[in-house]
Protein backbone atom coordinates (compact mmCIF):
# COMPACT_ATOMS: atom_id res chain seq x y z
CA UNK A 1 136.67 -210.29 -7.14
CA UNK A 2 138.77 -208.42 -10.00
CA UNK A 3 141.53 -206.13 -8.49
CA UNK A 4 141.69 -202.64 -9.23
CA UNK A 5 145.04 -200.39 -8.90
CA UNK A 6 144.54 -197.59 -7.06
CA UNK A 7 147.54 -194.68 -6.39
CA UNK A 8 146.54 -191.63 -4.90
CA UNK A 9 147.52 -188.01 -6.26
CA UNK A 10 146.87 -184.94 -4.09
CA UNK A 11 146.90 -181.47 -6.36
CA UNK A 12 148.20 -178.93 -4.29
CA UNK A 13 148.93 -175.34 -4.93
CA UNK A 14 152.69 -174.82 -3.25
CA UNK A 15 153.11 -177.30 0.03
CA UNK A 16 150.46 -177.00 3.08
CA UNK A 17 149.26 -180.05 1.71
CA UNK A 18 152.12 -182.11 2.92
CA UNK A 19 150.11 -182.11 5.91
CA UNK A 20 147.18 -183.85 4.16
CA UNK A 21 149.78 -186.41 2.56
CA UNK A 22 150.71 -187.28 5.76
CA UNK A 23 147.69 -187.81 6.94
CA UNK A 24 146.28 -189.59 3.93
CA UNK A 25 149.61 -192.09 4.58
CA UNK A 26 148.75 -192.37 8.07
CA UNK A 27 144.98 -193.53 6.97
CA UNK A 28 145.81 -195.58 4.40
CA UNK A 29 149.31 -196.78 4.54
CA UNK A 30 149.71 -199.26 1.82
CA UNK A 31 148.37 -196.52 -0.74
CA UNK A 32 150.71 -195.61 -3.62
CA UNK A 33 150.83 -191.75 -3.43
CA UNK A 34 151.99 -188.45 -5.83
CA UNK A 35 151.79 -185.24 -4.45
CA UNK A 36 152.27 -182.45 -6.82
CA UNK A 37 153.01 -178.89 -5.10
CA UNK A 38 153.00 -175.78 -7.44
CA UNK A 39 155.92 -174.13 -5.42
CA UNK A 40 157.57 -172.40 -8.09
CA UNK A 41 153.89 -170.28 -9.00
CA UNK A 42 152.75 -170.39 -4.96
CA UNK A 43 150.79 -168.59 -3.31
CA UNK A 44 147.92 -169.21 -5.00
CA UNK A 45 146.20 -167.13 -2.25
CA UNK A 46 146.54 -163.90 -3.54
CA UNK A 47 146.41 -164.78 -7.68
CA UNK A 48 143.02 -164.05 -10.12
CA UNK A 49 140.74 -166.98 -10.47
CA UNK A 50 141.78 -167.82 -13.97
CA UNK A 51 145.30 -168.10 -13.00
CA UNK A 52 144.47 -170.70 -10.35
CA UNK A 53 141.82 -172.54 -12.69
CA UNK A 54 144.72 -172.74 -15.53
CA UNK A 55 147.22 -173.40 -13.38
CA UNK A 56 145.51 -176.59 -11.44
CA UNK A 57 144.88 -177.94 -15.08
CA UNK A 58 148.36 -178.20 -15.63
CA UNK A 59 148.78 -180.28 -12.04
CA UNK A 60 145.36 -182.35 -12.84
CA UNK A 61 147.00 -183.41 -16.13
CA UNK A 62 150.49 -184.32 -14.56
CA UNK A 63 148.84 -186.37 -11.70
CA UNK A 64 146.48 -188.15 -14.02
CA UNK A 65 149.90 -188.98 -16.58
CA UNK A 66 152.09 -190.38 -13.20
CA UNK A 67 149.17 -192.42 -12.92
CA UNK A 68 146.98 -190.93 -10.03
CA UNK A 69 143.18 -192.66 -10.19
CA UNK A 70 141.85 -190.76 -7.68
CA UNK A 71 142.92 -187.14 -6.61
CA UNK A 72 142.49 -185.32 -3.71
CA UNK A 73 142.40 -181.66 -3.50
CA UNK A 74 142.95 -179.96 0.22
CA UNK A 75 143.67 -176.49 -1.42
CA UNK A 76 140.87 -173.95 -1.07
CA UNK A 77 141.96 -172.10 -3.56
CA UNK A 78 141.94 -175.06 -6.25
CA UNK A 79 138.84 -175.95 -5.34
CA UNK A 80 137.17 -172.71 -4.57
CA UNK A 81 138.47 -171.28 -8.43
CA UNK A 82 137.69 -174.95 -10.60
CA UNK A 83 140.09 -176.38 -13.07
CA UNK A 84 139.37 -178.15 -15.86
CA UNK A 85 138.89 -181.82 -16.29
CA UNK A 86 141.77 -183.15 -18.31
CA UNK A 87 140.77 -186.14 -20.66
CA UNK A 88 140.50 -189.84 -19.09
CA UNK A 89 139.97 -188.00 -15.45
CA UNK A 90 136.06 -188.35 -14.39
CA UNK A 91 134.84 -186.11 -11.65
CA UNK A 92 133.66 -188.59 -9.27
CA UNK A 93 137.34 -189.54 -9.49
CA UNK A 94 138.43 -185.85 -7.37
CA UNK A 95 137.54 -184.94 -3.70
CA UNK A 96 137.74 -181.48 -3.23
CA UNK A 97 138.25 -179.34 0.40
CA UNK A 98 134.77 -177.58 -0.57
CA UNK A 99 133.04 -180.20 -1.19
CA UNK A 100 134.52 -182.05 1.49
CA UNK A 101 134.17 -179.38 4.20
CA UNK A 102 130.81 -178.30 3.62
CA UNK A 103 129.58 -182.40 4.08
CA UNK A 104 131.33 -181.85 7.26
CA UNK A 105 130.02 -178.90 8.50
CA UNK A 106 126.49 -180.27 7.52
CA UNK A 107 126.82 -183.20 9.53
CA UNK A 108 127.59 -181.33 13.12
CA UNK A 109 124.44 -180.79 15.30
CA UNK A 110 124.38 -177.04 15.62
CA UNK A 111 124.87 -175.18 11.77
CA UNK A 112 123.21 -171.72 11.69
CA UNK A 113 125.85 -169.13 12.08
CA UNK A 114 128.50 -170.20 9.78
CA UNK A 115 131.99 -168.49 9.97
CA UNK A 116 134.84 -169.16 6.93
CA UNK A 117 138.48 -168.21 7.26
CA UNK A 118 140.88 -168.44 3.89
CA UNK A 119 143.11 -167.03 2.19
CA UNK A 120 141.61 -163.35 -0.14
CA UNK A 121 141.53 -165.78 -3.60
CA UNK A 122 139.00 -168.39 -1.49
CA UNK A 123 136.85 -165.74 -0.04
CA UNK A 124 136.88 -163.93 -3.09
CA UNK A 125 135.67 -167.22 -4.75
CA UNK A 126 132.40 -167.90 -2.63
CA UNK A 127 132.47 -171.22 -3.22
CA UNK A 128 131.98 -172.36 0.44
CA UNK A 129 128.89 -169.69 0.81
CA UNK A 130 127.30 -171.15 -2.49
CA UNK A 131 127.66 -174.77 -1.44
CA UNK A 132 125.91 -173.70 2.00
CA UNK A 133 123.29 -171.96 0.64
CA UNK A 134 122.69 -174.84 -1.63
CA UNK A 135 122.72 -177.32 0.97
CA UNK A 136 120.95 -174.96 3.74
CA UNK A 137 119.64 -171.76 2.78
CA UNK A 138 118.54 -170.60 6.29
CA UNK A 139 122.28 -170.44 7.20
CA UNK A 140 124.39 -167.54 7.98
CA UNK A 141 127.38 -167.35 6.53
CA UNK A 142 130.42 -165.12 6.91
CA UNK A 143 133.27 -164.79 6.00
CA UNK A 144 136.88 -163.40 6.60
CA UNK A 145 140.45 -163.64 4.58
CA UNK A 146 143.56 -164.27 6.76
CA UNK A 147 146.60 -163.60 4.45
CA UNK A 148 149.05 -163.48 6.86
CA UNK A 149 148.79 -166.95 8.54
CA UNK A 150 150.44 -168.60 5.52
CA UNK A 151 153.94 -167.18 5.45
CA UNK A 152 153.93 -167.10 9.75
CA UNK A 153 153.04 -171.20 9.51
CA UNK A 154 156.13 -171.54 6.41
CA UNK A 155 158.50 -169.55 8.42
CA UNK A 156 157.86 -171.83 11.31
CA UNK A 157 156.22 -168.96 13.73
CA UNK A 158 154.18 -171.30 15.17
CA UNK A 159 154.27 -169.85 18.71
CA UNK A 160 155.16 -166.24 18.59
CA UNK A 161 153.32 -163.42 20.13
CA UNK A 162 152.76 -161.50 16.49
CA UNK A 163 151.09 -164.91 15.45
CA UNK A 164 148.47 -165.04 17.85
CA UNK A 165 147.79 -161.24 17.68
CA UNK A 166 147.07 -162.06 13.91
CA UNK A 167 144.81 -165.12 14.03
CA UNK A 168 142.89 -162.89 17.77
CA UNK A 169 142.46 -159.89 14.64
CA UNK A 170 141.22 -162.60 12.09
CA UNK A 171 138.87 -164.31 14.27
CA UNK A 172 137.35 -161.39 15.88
CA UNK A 173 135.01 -160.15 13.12
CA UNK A 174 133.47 -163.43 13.30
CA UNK A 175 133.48 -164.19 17.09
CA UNK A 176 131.42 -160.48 17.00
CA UNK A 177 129.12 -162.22 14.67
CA UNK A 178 128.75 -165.14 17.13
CA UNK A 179 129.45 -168.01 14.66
CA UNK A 180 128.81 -171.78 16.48
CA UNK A 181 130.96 -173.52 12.95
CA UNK A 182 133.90 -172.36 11.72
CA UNK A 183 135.48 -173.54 8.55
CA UNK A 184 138.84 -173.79 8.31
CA UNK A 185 139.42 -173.06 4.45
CA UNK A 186 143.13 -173.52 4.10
CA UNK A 187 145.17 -176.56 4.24
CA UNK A 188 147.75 -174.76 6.47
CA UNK A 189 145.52 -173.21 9.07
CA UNK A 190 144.91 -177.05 10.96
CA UNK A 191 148.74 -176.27 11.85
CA UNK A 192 147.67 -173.32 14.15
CA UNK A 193 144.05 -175.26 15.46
CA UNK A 194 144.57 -175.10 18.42
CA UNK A 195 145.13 -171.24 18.87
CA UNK A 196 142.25 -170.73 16.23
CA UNK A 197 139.97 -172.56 19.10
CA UNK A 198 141.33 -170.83 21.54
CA UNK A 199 141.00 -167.03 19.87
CA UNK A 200 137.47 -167.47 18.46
CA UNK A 201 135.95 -170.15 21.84
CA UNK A 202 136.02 -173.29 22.78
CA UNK A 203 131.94 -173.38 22.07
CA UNK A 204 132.65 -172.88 18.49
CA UNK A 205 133.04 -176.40 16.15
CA UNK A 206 136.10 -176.26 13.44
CA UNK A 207 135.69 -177.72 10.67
CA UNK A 208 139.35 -178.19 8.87
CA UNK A 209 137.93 -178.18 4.89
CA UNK A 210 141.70 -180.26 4.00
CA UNK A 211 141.30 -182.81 6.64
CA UNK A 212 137.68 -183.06 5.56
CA UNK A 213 138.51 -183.81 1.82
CA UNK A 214 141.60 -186.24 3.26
CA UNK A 215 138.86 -188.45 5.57
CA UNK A 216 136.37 -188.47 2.26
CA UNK A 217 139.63 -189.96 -0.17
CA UNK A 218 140.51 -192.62 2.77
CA UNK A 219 136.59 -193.73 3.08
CA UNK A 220 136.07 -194.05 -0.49
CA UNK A 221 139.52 -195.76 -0.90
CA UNK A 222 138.56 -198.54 1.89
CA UNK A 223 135.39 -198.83 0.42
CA UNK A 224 136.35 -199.31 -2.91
CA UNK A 225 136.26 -203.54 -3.89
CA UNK A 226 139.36 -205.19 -4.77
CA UNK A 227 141.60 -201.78 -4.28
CA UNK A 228 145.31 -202.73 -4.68
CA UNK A 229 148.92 -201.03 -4.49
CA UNK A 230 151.60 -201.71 -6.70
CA UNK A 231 154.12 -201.20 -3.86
CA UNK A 232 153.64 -198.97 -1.66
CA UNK A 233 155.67 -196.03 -3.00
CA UNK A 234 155.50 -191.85 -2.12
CA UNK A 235 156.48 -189.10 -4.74
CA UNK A 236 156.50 -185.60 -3.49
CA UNK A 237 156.71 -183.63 -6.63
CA UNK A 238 157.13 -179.98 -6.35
CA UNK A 239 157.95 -177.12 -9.35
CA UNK A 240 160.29 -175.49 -6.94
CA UNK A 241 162.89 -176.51 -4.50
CA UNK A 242 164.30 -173.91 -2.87
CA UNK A 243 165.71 -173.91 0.80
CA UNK A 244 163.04 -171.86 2.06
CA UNK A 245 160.47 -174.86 0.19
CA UNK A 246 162.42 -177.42 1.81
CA UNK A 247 162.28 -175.69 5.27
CA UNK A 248 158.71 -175.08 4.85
CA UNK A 249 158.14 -179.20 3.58
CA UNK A 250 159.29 -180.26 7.34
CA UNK A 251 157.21 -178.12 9.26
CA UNK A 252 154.22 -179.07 6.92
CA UNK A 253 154.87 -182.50 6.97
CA UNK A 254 155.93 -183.16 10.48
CA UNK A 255 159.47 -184.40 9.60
CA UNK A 256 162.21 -184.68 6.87
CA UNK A 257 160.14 -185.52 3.16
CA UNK A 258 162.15 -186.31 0.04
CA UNK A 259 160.72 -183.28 -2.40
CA UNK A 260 161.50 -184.12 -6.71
CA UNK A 261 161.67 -181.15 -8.77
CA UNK A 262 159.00 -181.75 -11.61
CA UNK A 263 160.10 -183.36 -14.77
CA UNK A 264 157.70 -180.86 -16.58
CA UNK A 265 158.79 -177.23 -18.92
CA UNK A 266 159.59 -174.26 -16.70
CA UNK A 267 156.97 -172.50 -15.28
CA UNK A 268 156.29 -168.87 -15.50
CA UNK A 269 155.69 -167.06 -12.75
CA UNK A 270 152.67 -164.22 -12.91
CA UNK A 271 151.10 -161.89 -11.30
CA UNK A 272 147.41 -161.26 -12.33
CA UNK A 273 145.97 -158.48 -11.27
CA UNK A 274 143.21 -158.69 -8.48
CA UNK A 275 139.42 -159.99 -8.51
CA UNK A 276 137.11 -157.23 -9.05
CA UNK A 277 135.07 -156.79 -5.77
């Protein structure tokens, strides 16, 4: 049997993804990873479509010239806006959180009241409601954006009263709605799961989209003939290393992570103005 290189590159749009390198690491542990974390243009949560589609492009084509063969994507917002393919990357070669997430949500036994939290630029995309109603169009599906959970998780307010009053108020629309699924579109929300289950009922299944599109790159990777490391090695690449970035890496990650500034121009930041409703 011929060996075949693999190395793992996760696209992410500033650094909840840590998690999902982690995680990936934990699954596969002699993988050869490059995470790439937009930090310097985050948070993609609140930017125009276009600006997130360009943007990713610029991350796909990094990943795929460190030599990434298969990319995983546990941002929301990447997935939910598209990017484009850069040249020598086939899509059967990227797992993406919608993708990922919906497969997951189809596969648990009760799926007819479907509630999605995210950030406003993943809600605003529809892209988990049009992969539902693709895959089961007697489904309801609703959906709520939580733009506050981001920066509480980054600062660290894990545990503080004004954190659970926010996720009770971003919950409650849906609990009125009486979901039984609830997606968890953002890679940072898994970090606050367990207050999420408690605030919208322990009766309700979560389905974490990131963790969803981290279990799909591990299967494919073990099932995948002849799939070899060169040595084992991590690269957390970021665009922006500031203290509060490095702060924010530890709690993401679950301990200290060695973050490289990206040997790429200097990025612009923007501001685009918002989707029209």
């Amino acid at each position: 049997m011929s060996k075949r290189w693999i190395m793992i590159g996760i696209l992410d749009s500033g650094i909840g993804g840590l998690r999902a390198a982690r995680e990936l690491l934990d699954r596969v542990p002699d993988a050869d990873l490059i995470y790439f974390g937009d930090t310097a243009r985050s948070p993609y949560g609140v930017k125009h479509g276009d600006t997130i589609r360009r943007n990713a492009s610029e991350g796909l084509k990094f990943l795929l010239a460190a030599g990434a063969t298969i990319i995983c994507i546990p941002c929301s917002d990447i997935s939910g806006a598209g990017f484009d393919l850069p040249d020598g990357l086939p899509r059967r070669s990227i797992i993406d959180a919608v993708s990922a997430g919906t497969h997951a949500a189809l596969a648990l036994p009760q799926l007819n009241r479907i509630g999605i939290i995210g950030t406003p630029a993943t809600i605003a995309s529809h892209a988990f409601e049009r992969a539902l109603a693709a895959a089961k169009p007697g489904a309801r599906v609703y959906a709520n954006p939580c733009p506050l959970i981001v920066p509480l998780v980054e600062a660290g307010r894990l545990t503080k009263p004004e954190t659970f009053r926010i996720i009770k108020n971003c919950v409650s629309p849906l609990k009125r709605r009486r979901v039984d699924t609830l997606i968890l579109a953002c890679s940072h929300f898994a970090v606050l799961r367990r207050t999420i289950q408690r605030k919208i009922g322990k009766r309700v299944f979560l389905v974490d989209a990131a963790e969803a599109a981290v279990a799909d790159t591990a299967t494919r990777i073990s099932g995948s003939p002849g799939a070899v490391s060169r040595g084992k090695t991590s690269r957390f690449v970021v665009t922006d290393r500031s203290e509060y970035v490095e702060h924010a890496a530890r709690i993401l990650f679950g301990g200290p992570v060695a973050l490289e500034l990206a040997p790429i121009p200097p990025i612009r930041s923007e501001t685009s103005p918002p989707e029209a409703s």
